[in-house]
Protein backbone atom coordinates (compact mmCIF):
# COMPACT_ATOMS: atom_id res chain seq x y z
CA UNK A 1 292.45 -40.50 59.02
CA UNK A 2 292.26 -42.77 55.99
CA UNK A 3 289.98 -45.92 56.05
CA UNK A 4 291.40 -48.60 53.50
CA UNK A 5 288.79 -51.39 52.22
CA UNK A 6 290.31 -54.73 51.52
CA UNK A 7 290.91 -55.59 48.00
CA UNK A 8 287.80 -57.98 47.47
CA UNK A 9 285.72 -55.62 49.32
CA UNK A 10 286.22 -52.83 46.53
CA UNK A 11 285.42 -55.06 44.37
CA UNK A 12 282.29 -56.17 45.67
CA UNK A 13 281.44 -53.12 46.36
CA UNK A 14 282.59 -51.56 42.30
CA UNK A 15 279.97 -55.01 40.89
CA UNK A 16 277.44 -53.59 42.66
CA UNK A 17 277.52 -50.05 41.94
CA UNK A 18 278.07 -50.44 37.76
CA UNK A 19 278.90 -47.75 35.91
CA UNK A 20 278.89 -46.63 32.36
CA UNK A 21 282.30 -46.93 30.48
CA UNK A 22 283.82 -43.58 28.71
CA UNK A 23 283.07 -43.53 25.16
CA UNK A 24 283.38 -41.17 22.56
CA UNK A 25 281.46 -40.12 19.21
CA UNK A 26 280.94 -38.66 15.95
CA UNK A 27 277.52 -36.41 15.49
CA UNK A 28 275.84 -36.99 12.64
CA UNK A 29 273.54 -34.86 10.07
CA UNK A 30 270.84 -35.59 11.75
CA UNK A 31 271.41 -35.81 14.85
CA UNK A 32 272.83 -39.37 15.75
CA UNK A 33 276.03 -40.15 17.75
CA UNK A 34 278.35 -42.75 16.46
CA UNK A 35 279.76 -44.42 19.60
CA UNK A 36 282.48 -46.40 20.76
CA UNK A 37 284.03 -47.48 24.26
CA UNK A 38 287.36 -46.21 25.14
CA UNK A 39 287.68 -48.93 27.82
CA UNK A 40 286.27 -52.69 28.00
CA UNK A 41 282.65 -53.94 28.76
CA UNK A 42 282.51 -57.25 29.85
CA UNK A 43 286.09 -57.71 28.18
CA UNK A 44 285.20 -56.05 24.77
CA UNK A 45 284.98 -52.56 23.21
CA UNK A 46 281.84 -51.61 21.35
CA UNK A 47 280.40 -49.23 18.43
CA UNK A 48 276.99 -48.27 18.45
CA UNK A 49 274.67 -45.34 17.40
CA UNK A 50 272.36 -43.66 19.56
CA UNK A 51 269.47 -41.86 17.54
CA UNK A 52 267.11 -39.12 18.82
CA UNK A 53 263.93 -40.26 19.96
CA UNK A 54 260.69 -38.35 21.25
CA UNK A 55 259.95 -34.91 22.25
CA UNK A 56 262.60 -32.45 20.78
CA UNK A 57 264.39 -35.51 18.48
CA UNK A 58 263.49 -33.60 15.51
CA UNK A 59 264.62 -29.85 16.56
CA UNK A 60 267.62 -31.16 17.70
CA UNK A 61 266.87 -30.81 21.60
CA UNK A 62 266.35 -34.85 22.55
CA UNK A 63 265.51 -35.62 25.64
CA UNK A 64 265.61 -39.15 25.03
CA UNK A 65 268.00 -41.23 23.02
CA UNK A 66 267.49 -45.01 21.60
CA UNK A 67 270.24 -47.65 21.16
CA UNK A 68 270.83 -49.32 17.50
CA UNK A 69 272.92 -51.34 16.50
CA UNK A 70 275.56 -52.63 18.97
CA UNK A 71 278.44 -54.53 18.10
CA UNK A 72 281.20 -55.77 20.15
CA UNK A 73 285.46 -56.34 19.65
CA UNK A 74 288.39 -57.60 20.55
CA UNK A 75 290.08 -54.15 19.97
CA UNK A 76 288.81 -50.65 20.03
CA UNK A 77 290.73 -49.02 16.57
CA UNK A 78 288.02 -51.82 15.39
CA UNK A 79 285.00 -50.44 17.33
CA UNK A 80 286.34 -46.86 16.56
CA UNK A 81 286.79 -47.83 12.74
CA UNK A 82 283.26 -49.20 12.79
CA UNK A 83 281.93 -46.12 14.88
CA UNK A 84 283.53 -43.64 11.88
CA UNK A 85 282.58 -46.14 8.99
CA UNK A 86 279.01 -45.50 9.98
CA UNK A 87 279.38 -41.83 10.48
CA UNK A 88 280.93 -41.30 6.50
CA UNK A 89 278.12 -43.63 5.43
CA UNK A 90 276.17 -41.43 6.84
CA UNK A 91 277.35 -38.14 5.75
CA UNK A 92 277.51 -39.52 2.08
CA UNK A 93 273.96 -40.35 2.36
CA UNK A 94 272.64 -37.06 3.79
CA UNK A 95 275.29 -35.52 0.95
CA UNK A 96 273.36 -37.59 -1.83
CA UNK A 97 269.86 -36.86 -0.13
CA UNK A 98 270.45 -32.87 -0.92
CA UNK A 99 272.09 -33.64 -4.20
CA UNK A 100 268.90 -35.25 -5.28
CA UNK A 101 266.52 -32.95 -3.72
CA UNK A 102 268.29 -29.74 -5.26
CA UNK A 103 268.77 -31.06 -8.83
């Protein structure tokens, strides 16, 4: 027997029982994701970077993970451009870092 909700019911019931949208990421040299949304929030797609915070952040076992620097748009190859953008920036720097350190 299958019990069917009407249509404004479900979605009652979906507003009050949020979840988190899918997103995917880049990992960067030290640790930080490079986010972005696969599907809308609030009618947008975002990039943002989570960074490794507290107990374990530095050995590379966080158990607790800070938000920086969210941004929303209008389409996500935008919000995954940005995500990647910050990723490479990223990379270059930790690439530049050893360079420097080495020579």
């Amino acid at each position: 027997m299958e019990i069917t909700m009407p249509r404004e019911l479900q979605e009652l019931a979906a507003s009050l029982m949020p979840r988190s949208p899918n997103y995917r990421y880049f990992t960067g040299p030290r640790g930080e994701m490079y986010c972005w949304s696969t599907e809308r929030v609030n009618g947008k797609f975002c990039a943002w970077t989570y960074s490794p915070v507290g107990k374990g952040a530095r050995s590379g076992k966080p158990r607790q993970w800070h938000v920086i620097n969210r941004v929303n748009f209008k389409l996500r190859k935008v919000a995954k451009a940005r995500a990647l953008a910050r990723y490479k920036k990223a990379m270059e720097e930790e690439r530049n870092g050893k360079i420097q350190k080495s020579g």
